[in-house]
PDB file of N, CA and C in Angstrom:
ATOM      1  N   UNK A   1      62.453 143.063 148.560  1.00  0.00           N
ATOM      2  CA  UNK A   1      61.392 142.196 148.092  1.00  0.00           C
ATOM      3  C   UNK A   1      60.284 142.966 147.378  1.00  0.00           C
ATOM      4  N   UNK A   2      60.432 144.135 147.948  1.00  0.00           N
ATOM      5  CA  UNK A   2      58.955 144.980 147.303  1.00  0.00           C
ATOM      6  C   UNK A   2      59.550 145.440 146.069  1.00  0.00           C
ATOM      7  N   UNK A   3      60.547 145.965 145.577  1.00  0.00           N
ATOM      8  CA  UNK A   3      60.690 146.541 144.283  1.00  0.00           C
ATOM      9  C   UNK A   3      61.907 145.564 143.363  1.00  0.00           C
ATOM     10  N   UNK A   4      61.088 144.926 143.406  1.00  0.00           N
ATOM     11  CA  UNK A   4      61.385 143.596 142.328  1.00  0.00           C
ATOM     12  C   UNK A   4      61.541 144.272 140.765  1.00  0.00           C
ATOM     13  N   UNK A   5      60.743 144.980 140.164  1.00  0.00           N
ATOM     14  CA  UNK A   5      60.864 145.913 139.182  1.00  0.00           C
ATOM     15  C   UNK A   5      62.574 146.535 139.096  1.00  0.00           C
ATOM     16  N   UNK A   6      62.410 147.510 140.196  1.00  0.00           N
ATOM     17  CA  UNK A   6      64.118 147.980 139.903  1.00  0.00           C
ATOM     18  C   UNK A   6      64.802 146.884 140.023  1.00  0.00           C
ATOM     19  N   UNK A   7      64.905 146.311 141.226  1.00  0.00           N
ATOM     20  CA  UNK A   7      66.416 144.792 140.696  1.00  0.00           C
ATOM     21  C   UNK A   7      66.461 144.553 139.437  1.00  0.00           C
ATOM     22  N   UNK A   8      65.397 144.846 138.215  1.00  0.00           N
ATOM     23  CA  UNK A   8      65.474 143.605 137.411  1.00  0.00           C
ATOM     24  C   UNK A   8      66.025 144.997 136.509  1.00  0.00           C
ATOM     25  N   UNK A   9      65.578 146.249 136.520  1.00  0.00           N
ATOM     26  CA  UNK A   9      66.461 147.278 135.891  1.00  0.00           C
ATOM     27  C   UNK A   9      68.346 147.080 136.572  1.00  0.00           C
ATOM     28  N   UNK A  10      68.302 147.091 137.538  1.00  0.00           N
ATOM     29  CA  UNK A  10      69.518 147.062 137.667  1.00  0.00           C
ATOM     30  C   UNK A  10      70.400 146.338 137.592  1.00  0.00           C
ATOM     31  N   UNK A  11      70.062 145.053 137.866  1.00  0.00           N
ATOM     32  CA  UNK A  11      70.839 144.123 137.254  1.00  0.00           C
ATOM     33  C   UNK A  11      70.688 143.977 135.704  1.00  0.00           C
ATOM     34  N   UNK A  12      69.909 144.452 134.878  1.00  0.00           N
ATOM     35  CA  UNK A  12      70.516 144.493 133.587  1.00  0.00           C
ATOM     36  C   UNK A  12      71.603 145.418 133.037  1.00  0.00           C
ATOM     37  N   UNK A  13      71.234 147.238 133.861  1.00  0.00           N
ATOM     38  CA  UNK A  13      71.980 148.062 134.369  1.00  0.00           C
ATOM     39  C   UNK A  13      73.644 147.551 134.436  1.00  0.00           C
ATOM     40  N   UNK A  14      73.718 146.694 135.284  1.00  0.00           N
ATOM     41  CA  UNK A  14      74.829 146.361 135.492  1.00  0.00           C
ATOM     42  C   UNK A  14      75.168 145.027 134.515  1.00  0.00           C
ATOM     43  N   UNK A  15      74.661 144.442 134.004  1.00  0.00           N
ATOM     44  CA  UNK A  15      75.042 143.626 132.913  1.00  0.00           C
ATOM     45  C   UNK A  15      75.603 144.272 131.676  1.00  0.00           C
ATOM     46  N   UNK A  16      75.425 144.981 131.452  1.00  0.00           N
ATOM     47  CA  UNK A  16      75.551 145.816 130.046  1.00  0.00           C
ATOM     48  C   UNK A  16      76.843 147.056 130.666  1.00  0.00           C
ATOM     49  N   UNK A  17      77.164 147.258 132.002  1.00  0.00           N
ATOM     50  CA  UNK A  17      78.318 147.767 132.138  1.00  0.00           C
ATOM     51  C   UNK A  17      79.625 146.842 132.579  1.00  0.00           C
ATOM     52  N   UNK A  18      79.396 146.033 132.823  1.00  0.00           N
ATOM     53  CA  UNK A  18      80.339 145.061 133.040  1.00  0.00           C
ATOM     54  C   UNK A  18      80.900 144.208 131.540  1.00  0.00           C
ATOM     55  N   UNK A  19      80.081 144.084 130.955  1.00  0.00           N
ATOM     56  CA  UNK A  19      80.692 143.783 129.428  1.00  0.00           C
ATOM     57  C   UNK A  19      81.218 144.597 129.112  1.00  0.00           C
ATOM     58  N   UNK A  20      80.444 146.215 129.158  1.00  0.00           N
ATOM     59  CA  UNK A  20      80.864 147.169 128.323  1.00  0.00           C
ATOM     60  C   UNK A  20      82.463 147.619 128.732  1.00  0.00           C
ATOM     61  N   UNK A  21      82.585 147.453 130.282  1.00  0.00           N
ATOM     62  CA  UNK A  21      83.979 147.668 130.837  1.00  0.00           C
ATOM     63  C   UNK A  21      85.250 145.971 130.403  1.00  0.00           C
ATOM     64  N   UNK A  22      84.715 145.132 130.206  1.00  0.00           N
ATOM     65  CA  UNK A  22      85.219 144.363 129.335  1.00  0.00           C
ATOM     66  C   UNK A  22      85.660 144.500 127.871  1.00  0.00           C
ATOM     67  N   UNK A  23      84.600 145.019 127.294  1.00  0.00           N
ATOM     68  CA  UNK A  23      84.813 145.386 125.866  1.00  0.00           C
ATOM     69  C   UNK A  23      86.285 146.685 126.252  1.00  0.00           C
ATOM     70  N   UNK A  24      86.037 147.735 126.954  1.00  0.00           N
ATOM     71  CA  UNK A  24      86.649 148.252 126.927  1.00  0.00           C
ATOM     72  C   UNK A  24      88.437 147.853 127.328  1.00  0.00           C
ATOM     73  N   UNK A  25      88.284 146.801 128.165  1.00  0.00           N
ATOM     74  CA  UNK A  25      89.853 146.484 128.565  1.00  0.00           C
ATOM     75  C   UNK A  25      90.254 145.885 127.678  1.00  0.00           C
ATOM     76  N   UNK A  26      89.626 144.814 126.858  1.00  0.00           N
ATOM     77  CA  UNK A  26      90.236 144.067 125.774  1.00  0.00           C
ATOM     78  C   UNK A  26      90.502 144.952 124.734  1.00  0.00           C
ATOM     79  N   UNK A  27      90.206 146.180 124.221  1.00  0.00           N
ATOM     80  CA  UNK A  27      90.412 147.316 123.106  1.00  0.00           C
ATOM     81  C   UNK A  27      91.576 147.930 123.536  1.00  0.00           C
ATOM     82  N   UNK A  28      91.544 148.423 124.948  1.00  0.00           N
ATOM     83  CA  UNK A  28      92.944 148.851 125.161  1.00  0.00           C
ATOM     84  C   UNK A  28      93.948 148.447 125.135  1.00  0.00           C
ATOM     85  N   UNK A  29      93.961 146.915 125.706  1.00  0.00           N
ATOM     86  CA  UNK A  29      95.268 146.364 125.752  1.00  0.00           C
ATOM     87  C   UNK A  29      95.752 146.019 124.053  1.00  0.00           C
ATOM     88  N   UNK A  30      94.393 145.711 123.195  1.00  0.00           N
ATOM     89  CA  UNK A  30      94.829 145.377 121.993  1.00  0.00           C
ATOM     90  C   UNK A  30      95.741 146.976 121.072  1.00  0.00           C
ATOM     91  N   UNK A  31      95.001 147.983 121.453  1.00  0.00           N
ATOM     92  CA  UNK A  31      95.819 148.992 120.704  1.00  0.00           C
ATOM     93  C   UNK A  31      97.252 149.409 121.702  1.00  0.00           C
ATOM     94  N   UNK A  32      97.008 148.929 123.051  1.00  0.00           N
ATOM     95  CA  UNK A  32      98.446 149.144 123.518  1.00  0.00           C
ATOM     96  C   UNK A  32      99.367 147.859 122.341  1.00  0.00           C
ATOM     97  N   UNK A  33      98.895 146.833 122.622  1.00  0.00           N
ATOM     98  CA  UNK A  33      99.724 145.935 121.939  1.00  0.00           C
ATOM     99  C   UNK A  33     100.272 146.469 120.342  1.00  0.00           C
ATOM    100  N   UNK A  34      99.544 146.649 119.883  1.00  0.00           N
ATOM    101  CA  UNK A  34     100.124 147.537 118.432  1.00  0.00           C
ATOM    102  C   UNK A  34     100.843 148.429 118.277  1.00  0.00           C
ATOM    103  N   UNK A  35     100.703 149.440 119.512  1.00  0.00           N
ATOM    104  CA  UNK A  35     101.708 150.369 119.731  1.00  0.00           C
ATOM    105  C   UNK A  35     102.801 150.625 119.762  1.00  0.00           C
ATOM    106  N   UNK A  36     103.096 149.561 120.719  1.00  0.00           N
ATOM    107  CA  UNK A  36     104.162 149.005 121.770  1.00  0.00           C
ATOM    108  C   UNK A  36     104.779 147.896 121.264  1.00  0.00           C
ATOM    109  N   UNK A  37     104.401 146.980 120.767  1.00  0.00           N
ATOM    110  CA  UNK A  37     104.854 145.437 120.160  1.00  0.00           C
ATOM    111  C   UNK A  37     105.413 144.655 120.909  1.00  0.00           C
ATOM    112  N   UNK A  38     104.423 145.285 122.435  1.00  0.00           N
ATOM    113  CA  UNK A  38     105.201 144.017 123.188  1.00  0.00           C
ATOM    114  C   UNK A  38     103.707 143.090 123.770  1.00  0.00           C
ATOM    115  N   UNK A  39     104.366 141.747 124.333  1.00  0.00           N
ATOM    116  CA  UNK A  39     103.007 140.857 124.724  1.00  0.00           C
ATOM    117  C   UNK A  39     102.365 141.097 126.151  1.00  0.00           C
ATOM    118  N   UNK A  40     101.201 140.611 125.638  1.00  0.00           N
ATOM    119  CA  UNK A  40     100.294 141.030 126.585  1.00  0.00           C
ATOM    120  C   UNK A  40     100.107 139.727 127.373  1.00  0.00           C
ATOM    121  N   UNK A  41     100.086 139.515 129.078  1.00  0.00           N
ATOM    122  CA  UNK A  41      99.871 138.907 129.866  1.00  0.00           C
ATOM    123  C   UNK A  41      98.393 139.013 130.574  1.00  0.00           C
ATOM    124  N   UNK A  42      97.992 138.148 129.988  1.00  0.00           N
ATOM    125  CA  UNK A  42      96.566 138.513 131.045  1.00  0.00           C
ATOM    126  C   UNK A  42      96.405 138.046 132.092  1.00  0.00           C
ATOM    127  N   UNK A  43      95.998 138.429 133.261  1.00  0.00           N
ATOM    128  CA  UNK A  43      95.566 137.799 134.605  1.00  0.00           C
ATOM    129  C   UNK A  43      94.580 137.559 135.225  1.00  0.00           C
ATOM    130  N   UNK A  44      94.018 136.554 135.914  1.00  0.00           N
ATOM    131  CA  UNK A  44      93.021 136.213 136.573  1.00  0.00           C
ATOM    132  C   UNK A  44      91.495 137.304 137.066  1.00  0.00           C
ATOM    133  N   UNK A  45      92.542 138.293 136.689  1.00  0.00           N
ATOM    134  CA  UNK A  45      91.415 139.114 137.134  1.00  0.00           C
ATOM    135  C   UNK A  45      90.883 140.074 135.967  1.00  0.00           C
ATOM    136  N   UNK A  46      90.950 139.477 134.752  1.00  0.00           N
ATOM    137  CA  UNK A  46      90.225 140.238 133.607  1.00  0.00           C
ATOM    138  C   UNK A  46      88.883 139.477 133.061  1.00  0.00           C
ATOM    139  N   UNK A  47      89.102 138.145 134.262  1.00  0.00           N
ATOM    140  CA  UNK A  47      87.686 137.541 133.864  1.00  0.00           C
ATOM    141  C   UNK A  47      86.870 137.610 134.661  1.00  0.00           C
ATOM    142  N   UNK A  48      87.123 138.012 135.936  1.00  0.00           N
ATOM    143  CA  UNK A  48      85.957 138.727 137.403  1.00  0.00           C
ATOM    144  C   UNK A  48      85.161 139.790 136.542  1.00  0.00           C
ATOM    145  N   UNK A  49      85.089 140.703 135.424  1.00  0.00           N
ATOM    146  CA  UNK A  49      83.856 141.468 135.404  1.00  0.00           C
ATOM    147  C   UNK A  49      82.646 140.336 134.562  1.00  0.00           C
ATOM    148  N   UNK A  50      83.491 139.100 133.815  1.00  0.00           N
ATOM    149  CA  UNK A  50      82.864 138.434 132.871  1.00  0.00           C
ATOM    150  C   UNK A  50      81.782 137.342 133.941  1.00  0.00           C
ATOM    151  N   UNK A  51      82.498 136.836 134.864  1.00  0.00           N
ATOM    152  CA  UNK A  51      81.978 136.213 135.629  1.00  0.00           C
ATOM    153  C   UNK A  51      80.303 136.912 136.770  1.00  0.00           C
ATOM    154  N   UNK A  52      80.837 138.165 136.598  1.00  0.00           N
ATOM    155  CA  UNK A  52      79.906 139.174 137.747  1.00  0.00           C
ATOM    156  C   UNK A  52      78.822 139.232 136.680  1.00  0.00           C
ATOM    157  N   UNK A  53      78.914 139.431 135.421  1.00  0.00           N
ATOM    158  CA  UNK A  53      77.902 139.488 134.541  1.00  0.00           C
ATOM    159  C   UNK A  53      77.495 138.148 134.407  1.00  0.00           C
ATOM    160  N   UNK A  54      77.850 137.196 134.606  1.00  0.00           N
ATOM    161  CA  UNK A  54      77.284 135.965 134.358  1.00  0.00           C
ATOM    162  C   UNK A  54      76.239 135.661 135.925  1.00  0.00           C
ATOM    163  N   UNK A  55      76.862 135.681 136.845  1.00  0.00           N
ATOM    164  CA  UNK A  55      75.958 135.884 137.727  1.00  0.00           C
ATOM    165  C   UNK A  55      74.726 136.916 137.951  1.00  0.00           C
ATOM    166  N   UNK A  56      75.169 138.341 137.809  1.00  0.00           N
ATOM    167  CA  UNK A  56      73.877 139.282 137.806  1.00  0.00           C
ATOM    168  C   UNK A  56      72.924 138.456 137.213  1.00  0.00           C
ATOM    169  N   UNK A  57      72.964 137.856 135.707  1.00  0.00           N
ATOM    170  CA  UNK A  57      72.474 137.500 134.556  1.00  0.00           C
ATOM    171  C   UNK A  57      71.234 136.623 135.248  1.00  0.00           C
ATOM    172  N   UNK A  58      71.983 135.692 135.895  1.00  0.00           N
ATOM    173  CA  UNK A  58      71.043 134.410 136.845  1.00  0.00           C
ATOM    174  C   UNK A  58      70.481 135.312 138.333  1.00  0.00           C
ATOM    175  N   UNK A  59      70.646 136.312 138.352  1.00  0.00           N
ATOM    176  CA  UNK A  59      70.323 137.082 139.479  1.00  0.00           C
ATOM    177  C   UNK A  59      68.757 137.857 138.529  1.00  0.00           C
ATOM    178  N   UNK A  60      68.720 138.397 137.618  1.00  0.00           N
ATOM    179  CA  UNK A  60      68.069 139.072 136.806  1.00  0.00           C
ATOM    180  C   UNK A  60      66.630 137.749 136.496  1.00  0.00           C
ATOM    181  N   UNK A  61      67.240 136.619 136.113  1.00  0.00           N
ATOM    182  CA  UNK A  61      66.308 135.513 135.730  1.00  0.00           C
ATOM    183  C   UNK A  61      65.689 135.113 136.505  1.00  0.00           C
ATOM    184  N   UNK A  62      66.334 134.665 137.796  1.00  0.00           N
ATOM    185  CA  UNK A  62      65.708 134.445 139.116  1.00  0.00           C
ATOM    186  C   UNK A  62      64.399 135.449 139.543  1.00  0.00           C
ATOM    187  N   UNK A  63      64.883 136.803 139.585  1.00  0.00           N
ATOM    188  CA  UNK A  63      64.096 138.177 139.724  1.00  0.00           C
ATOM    189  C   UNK A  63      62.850 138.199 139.170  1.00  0.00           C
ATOM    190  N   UNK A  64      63.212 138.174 137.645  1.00  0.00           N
ATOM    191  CA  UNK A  64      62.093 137.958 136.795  1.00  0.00           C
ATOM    192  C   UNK A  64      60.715 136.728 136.940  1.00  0.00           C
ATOM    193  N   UNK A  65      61.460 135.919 137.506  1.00  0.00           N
ATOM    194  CA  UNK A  65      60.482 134.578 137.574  1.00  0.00           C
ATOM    195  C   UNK A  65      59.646 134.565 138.952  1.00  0.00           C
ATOM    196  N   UNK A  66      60.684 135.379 139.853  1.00  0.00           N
ATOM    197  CA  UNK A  66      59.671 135.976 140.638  1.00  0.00           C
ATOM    198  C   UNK A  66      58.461 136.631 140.783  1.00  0.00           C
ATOM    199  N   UNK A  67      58.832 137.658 139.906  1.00  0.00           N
ATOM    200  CA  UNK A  67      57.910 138.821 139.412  1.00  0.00           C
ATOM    201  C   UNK A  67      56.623 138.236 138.472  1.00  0.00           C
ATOM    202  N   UNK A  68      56.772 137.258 138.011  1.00  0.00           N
ATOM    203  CA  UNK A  68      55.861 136.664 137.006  1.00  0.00           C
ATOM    204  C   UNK A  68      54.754 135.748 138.300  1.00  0.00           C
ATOM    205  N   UNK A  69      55.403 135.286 139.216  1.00  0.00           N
ATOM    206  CA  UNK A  69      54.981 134.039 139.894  1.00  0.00           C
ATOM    207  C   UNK A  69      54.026 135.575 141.087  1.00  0.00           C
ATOM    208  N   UNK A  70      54.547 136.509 141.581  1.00  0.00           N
ATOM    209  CA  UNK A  70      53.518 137.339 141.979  1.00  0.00           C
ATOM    210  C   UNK A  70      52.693 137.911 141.456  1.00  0.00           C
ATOM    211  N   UNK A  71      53.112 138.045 140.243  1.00  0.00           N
ATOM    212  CA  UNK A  71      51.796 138.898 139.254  1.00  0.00           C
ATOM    213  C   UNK A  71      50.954 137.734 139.032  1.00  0.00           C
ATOM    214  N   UNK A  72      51.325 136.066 138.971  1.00  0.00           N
ATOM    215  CA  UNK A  72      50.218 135.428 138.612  1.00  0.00           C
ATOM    216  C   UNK A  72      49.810 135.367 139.879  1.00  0.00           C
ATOM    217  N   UNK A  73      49.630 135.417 141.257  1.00  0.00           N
ATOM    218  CA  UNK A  73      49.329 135.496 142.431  1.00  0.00           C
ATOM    219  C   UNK A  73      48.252 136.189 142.635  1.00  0.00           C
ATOM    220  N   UNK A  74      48.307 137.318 142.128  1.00  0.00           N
ATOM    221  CA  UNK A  74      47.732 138.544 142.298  1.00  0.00           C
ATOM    222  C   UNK A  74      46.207 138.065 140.979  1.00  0.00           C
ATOM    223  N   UNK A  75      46.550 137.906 139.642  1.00  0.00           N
ATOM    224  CA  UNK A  75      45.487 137.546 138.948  1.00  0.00           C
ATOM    225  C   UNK A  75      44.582 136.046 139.729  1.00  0.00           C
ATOM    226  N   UNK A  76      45.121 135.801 140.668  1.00  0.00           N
ATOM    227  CA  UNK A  76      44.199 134.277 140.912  1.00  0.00           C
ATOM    228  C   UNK A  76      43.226 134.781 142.361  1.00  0.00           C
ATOM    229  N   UNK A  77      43.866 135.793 142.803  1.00  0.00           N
ATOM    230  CA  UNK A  77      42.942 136.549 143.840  1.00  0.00           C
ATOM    231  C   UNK A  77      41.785 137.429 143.384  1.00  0.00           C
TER     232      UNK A  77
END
């Protein structure tokens, strides 16, 4: 509760690696696919990092609106 500041670094932290490890699986499988010329099956679980970033995301917003609602707290004292 007290370092509301870092959550909101880290969950962006982790927003921007969870795409970035997205970006990265969809590049690989695409140059495997060229390679190889065979098809690619995707599974259920290449959309869990997309989803974790979608949540942090509302985890980060939440955070933030916090942080605004104590700092105006603090100016009314």
């Amino acid at each position: 509760y007290k370092r509301r500041v870092l959550q909101i670094r880290l969950s962006i932290f982790s927003i921007l690696l969870m795409l970035g490890l997205e970006g990265l699986l969809f590049f690989y499988l695409y140059q495997f696919n060229e390679i190889f010329q065979g098809e690619i099956h995707y599974k259920i679980s290449v959309i869990f990092p997309v989803v974790a970033a979608i949540l942090a995301y509302l985890a980060f917003r939440n955070i933030q609106k916090d942080e605004l609602l104590v700092r105006a707290a603090d100016r009314v004292r």
